[in-house]
N, C-alpha and C. Protein backbone atom coordinates (compact mmCIF):
# COMPACT_ATOMS: atom_id res chain seq x y z
N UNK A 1 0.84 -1.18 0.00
CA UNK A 1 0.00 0.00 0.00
C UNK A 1 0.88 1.24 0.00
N UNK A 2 0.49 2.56 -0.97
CA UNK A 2 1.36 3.63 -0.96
C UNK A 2 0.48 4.68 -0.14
N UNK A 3 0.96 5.07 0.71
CA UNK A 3 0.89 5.74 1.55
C UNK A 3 0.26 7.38 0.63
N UNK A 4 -0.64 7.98 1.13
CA UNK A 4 -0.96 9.39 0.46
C UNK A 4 0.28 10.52 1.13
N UNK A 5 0.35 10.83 0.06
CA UNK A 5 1.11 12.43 0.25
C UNK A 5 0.61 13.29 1.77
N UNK A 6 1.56 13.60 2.75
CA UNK A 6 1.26 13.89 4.11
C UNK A 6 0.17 15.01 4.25
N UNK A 7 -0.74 14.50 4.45
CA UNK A 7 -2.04 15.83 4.71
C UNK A 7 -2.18 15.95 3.55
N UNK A 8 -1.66 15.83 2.19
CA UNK A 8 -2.28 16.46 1.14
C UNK A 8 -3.92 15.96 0.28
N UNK A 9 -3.78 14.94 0.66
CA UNK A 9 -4.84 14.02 -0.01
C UNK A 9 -5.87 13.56 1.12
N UNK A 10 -7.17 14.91 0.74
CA UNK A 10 -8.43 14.27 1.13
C UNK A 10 -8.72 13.05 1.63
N UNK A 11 -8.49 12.24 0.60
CA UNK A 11 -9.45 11.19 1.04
C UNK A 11 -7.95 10.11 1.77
N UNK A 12 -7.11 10.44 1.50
CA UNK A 12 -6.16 9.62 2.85
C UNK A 12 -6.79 9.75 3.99
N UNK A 13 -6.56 11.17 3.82
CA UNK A 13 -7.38 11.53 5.32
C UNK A 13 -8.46 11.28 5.75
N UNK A 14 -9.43 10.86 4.94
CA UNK A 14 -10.44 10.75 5.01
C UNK A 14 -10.19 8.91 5.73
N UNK A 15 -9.61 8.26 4.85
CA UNK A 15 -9.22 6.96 5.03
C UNK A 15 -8.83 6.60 6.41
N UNK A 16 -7.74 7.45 6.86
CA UNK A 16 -7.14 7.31 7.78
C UNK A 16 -8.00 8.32 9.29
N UNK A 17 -8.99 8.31 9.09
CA UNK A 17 -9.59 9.16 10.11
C UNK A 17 -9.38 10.12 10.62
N UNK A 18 -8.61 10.67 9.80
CA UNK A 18 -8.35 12.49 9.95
C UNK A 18 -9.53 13.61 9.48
N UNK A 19 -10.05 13.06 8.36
CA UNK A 19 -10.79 13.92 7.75
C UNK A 19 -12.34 13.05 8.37
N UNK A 20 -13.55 14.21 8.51
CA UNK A 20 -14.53 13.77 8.62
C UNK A 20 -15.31 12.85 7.37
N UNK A 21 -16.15 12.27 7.51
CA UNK A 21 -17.00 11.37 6.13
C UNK A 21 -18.03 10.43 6.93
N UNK A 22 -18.79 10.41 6.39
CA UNK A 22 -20.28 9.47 6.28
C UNK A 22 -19.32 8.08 5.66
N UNK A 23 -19.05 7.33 7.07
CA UNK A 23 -18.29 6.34 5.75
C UNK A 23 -19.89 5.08 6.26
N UNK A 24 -19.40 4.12 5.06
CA UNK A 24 -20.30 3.00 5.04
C UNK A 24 -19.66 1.82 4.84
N UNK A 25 -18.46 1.78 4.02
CA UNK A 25 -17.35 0.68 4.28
C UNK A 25 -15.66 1.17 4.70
N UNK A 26 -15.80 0.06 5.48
CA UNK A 26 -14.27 0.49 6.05
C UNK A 26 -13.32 -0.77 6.13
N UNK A 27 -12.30 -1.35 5.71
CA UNK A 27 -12.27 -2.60 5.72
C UNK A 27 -10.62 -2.34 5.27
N UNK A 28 -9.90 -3.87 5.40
CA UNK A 28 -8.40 -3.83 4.37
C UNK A 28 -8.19 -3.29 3.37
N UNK A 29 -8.87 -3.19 2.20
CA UNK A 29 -8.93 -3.39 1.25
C UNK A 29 -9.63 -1.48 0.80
N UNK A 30 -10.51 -0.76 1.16
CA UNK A 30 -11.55 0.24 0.77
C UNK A 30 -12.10 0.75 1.84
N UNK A 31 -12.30 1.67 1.45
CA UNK A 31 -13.22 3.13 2.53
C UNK A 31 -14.32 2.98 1.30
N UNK A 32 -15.13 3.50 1.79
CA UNK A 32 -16.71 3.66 1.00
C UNK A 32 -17.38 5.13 1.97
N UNK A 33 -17.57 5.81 1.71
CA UNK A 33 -18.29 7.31 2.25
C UNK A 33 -19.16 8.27 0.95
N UNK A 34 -20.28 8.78 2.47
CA UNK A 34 -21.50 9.65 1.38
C UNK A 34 -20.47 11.01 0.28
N UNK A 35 -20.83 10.79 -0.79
CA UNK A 35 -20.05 12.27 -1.51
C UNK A 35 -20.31 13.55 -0.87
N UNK A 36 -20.32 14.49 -0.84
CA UNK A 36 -20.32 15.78 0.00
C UNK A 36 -21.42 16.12 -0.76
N UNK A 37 -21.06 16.25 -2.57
CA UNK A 37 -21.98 16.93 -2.95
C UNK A 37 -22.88 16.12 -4.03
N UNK A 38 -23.18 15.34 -3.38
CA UNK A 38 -23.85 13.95 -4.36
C UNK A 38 -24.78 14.27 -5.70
N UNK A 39 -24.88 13.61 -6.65
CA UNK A 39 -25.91 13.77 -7.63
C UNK A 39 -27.33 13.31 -7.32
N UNK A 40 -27.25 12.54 -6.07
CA UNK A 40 -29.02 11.84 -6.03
C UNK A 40 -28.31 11.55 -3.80
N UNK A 41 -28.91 11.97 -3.11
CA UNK A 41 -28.69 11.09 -1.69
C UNK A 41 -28.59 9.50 -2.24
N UNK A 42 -27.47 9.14 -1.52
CA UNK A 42 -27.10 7.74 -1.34
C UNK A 42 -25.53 7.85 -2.36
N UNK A 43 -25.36 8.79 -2.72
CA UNK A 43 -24.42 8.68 -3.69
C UNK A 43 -23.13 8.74 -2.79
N UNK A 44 -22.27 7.51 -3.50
CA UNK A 44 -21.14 6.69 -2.72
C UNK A 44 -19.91 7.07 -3.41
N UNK A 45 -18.44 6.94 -2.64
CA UNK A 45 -17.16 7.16 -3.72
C UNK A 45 -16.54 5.81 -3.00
N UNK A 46 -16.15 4.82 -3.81
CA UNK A 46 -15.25 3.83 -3.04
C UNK A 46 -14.20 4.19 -3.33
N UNK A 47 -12.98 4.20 -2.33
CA UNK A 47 -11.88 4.41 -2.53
C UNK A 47 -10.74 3.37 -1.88
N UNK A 48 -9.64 2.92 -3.14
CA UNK A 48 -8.70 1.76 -2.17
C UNK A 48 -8.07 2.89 -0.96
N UNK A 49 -8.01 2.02 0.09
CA UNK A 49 -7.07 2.29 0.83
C UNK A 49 -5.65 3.62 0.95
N UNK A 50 -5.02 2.63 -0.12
CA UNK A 50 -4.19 3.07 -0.51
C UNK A 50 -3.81 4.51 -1.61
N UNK A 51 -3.13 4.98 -1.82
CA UNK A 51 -3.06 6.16 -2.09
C UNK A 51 -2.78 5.70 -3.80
N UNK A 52 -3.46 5.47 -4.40
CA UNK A 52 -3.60 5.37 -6.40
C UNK A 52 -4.29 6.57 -7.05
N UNK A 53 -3.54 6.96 -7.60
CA UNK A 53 -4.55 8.48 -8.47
C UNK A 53 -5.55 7.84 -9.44
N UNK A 54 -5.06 7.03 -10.35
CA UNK A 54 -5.41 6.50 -10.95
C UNK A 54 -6.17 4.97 -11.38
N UNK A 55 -6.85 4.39 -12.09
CA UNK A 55 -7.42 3.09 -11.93
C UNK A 55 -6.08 2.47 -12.93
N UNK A 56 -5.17 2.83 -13.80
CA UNK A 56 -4.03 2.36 -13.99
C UNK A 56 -2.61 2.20 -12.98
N UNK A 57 -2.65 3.27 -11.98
CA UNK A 57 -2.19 3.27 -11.13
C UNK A 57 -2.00 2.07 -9.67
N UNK A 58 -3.62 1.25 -10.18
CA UNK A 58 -3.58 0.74 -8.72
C UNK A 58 -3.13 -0.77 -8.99
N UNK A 59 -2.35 -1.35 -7.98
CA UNK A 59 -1.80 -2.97 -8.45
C UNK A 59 -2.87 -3.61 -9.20
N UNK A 60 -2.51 -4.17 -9.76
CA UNK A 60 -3.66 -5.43 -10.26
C UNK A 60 -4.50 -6.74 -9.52
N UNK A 61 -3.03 -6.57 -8.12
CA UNK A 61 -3.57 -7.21 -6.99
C UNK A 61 -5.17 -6.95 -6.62
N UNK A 62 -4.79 -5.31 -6.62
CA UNK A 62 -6.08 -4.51 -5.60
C UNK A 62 -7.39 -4.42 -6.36
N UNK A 63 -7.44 -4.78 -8.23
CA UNK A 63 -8.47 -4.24 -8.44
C UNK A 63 -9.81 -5.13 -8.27
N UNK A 64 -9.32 -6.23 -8.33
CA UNK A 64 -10.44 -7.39 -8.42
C UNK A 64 -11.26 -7.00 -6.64
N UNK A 65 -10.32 -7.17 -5.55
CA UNK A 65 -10.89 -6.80 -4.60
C UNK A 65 -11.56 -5.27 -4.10
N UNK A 66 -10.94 -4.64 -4.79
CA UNK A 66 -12.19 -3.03 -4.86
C UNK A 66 -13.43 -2.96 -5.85
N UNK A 67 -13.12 -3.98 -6.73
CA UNK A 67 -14.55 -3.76 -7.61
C UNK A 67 -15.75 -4.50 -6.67
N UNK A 68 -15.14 -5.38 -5.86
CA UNK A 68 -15.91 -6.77 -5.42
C UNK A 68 -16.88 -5.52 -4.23
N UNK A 69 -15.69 -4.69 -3.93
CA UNK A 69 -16.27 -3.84 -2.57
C UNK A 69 -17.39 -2.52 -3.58
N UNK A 70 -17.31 -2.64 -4.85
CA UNK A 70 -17.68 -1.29 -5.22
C UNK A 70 -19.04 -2.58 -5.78
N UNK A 71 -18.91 -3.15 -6.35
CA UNK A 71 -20.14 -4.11 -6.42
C UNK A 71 -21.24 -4.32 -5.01
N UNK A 72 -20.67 -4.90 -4.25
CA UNK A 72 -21.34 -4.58 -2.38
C UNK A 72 -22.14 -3.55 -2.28
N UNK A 73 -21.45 -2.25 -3.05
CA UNK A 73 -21.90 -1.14 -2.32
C UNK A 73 -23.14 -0.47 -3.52
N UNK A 74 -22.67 -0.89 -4.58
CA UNK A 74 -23.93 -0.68 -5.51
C UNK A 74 -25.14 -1.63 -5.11
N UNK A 75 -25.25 -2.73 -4.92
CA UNK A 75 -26.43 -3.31 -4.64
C UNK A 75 -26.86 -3.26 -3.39
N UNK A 76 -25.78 -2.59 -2.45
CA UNK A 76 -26.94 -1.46 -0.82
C UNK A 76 -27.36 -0.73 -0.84
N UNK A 77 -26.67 0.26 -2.15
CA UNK A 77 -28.04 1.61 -2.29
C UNK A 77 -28.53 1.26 -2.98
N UNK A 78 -28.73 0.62 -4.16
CA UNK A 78 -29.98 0.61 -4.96
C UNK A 78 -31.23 -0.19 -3.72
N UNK A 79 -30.84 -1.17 -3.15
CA UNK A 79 -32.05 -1.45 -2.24
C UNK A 79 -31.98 -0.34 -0.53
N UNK A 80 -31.34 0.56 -0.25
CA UNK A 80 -30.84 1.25 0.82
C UNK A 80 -32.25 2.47 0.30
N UNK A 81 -31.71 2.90 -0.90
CA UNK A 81 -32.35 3.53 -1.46
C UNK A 81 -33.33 3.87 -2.03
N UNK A 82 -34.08 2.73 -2.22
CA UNK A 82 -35.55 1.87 -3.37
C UNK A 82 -35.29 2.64 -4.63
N UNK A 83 -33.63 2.24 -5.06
CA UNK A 83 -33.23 3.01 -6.85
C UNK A 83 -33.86 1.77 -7.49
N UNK A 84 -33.88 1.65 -8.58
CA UNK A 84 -34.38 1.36 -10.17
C UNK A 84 -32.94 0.55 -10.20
N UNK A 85 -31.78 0.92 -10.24
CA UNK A 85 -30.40 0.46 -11.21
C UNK A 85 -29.45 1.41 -9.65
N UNK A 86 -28.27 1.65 -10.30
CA UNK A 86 -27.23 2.69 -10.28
C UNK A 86 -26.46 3.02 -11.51
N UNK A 87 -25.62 4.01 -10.93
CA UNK A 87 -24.81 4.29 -12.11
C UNK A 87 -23.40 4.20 -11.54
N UNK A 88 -22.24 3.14 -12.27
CA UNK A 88 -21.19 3.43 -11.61
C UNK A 88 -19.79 3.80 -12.45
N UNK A 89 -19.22 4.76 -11.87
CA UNK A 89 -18.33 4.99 -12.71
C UNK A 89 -16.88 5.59 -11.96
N UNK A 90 -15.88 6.01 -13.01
CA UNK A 90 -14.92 6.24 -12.09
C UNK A 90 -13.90 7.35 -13.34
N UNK A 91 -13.57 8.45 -12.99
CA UNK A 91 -12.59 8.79 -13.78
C UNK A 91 -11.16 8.74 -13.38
N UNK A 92 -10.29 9.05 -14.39
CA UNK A 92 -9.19 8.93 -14.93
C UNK A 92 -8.34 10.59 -14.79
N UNK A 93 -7.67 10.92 -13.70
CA UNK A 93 -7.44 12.66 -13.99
C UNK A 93 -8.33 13.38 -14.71
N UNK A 94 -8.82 13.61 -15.77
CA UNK A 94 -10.00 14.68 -16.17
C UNK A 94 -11.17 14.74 -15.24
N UNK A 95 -11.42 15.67 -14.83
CA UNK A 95 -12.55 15.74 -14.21
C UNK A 95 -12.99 14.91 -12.82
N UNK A 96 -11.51 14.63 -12.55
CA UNK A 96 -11.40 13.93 -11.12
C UNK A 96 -10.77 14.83 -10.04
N UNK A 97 -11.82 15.20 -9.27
CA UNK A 97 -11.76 16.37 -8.02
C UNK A 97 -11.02 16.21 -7.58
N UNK A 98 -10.76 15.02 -6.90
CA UNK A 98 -9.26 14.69 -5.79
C UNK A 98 -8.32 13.36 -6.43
N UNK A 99 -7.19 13.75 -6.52
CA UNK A 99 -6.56 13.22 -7.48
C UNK A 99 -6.46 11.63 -6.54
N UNK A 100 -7.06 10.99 -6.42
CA UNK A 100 -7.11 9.67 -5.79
C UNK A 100 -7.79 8.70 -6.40
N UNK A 101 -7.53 7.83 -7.04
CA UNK A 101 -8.97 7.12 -7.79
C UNK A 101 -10.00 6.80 -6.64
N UNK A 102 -11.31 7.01 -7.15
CA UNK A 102 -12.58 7.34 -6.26
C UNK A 102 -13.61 6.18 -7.58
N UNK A 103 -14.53 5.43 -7.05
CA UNK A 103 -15.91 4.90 -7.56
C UNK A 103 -16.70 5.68 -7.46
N UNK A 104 -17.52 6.44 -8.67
CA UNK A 104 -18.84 6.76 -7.95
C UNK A 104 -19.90 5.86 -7.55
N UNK A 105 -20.77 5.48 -7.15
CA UNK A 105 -21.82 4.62 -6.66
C UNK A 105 -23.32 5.60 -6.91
N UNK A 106 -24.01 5.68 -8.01
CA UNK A 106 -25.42 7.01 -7.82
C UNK A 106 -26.28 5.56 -8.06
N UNK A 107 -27.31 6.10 -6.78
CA UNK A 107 -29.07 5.67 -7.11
C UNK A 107 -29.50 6.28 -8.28
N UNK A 108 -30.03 5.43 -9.04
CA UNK A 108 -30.84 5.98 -10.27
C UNK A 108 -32.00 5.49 -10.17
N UNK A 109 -33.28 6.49 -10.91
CA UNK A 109 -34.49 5.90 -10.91
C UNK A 109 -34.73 6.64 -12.75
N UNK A 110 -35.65 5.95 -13.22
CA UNK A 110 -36.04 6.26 -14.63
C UNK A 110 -36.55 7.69 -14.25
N UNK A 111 -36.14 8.55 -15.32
CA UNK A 111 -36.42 10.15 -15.31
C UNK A 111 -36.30 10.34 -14.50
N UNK A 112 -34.69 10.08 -13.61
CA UNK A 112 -34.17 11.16 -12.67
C UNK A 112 -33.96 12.86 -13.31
N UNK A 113 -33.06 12.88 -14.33
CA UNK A 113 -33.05 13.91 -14.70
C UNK A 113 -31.77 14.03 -15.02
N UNK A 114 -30.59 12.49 -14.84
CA UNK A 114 -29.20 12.56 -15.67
C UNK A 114 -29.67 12.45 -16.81
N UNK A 115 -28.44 12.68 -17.99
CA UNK A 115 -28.47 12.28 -19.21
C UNK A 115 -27.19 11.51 -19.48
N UNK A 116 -27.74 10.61 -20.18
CA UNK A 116 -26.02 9.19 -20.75
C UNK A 116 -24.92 9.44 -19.01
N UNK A 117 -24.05 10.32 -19.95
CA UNK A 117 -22.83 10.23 -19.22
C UNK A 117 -22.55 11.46 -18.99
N UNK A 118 -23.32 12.38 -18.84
CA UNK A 118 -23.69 13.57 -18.03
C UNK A 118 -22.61 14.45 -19.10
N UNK A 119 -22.25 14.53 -20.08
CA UNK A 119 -21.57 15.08 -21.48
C UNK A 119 -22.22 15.03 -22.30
N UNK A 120 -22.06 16.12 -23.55
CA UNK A 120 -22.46 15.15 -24.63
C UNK A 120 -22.29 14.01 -25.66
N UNK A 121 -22.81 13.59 -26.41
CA UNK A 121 -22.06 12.14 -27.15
C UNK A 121 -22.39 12.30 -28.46
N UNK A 122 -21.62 11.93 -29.19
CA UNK A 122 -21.43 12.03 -30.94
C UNK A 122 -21.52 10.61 -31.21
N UNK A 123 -21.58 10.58 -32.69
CA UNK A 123 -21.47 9.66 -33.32
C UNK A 123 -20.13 9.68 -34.22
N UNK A 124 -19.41 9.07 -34.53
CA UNK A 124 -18.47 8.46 -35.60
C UNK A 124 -19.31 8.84 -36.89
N UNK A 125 -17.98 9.65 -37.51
CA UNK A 125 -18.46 10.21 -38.68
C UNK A 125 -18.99 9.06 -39.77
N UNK A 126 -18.19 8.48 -39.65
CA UNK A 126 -18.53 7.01 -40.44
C UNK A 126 -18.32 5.66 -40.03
N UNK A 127 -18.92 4.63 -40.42
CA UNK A 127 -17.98 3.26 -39.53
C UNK A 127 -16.74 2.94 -40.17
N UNK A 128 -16.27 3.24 -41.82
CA UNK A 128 -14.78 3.53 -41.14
C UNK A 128 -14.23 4.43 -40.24
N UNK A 129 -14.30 5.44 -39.90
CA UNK A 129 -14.05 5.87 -38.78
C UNK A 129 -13.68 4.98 -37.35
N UNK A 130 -14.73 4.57 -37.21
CA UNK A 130 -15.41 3.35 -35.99
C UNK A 130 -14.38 2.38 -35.87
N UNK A 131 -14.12 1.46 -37.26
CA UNK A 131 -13.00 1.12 -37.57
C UNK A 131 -11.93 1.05 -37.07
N UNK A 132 -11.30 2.23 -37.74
CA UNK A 132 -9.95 2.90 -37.87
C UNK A 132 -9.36 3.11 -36.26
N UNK A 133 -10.59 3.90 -35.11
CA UNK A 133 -10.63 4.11 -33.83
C UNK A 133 -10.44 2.66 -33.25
N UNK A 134 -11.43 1.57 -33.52
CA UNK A 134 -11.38 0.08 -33.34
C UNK A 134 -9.84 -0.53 -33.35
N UNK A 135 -9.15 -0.43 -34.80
CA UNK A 135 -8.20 -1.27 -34.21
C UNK A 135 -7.07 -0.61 -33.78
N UNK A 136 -6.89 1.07 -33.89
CA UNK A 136 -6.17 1.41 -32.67
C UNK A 136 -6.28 1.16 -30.87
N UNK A 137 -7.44 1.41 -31.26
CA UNK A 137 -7.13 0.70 -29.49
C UNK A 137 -6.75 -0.90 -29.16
N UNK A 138 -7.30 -1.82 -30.46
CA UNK A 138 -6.74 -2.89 -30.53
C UNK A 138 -5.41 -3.45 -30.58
N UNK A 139 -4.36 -2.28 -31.31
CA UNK A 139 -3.12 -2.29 -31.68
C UNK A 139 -2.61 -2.11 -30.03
N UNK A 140 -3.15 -0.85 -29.11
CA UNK A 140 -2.45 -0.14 -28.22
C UNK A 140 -2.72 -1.41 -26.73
N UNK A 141 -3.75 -2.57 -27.13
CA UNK A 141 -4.03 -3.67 -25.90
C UNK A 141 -2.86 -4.34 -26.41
N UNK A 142 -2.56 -4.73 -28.20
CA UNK A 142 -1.77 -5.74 -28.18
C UNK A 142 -0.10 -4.95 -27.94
N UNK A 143 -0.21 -3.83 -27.31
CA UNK A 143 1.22 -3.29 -27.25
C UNK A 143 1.51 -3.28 -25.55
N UNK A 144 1.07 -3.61 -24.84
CA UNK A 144 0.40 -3.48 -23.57
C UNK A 144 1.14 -4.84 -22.57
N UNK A 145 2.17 -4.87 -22.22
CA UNK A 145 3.37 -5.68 -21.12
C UNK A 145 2.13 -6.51 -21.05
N UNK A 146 1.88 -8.09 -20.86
CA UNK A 146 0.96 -8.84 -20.17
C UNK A 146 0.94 -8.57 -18.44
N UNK A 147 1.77 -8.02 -17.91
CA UNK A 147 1.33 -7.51 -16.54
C UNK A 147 0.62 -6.67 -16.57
N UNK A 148 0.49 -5.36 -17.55
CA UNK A 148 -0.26 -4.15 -17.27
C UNK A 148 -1.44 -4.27 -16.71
């Protein structure tokens, strides 16, 4: 486990019981706490332990056992909550508040009032296009250390 940057990182602190939080899991492995400024009440951030900015960042050890905890925690609010589904997701540095990789966990109900992926979304100018995008990312898995 890498230790967060001293005081700098929220949710260390948060982890490590420095910082206040609504937590709901606490365990080896993940902290689970209410978001501050949630999209729907019940809305969750799982976070490893450990100090990973990133979901490339975190061992490969850790991910199977944080999804298992971010899975747990989606099917307590959707029934915690009486949601429809959830929505779960996680970013990558863009648009990631605290540079720590974080799960979101949201209750959803039909005509909440999100849309898709809360952006907007295009289409591929053409399916070559679609293509072309296709087997680059195909090229960039088969370029990819078998540890990654």
């Amino acid at each position: 486990m890498i230790p967060g940057p001293a005081g700098a990182c929220l949710f260390c602190r948060i982890v490590a019981g420095a910082a206040p939080a609504h937590v709901v899991v606490d365990d080896d492995v993940a902290v689970a706490f209410l978001d501050t400024r949630p999209l729907f009440p019940g809305h969750v951030l799982v976070v490893p332990r450990g100090h990973h900015e990133t979901l490339a960042d975190l061992p490969r050890e850790l991910v199977g056992p944080l999804y298992e905890r971010v899975r747990r925690v989606a099917i307590a609010v959707e029934r915690a909550m009486a949601a429809h589904g959830s929505f779960v997701a996680a970013n990558n540095r863009v648009s990631q508040s605290v540079p720590h990789l974080h799960v979101h966990v949201v209750p959803r109900r039909p005509k909440d009032g999100l849309r898709g992926f809360f952006w907007p979304r295009s289409r591929y100018e053409s399916d070559a296009e679609a293509r072309a995008v296709a087997a680059r990312v195909r090229a960039a898995l088969e370029d990819l250390p078998p540890d990654a």
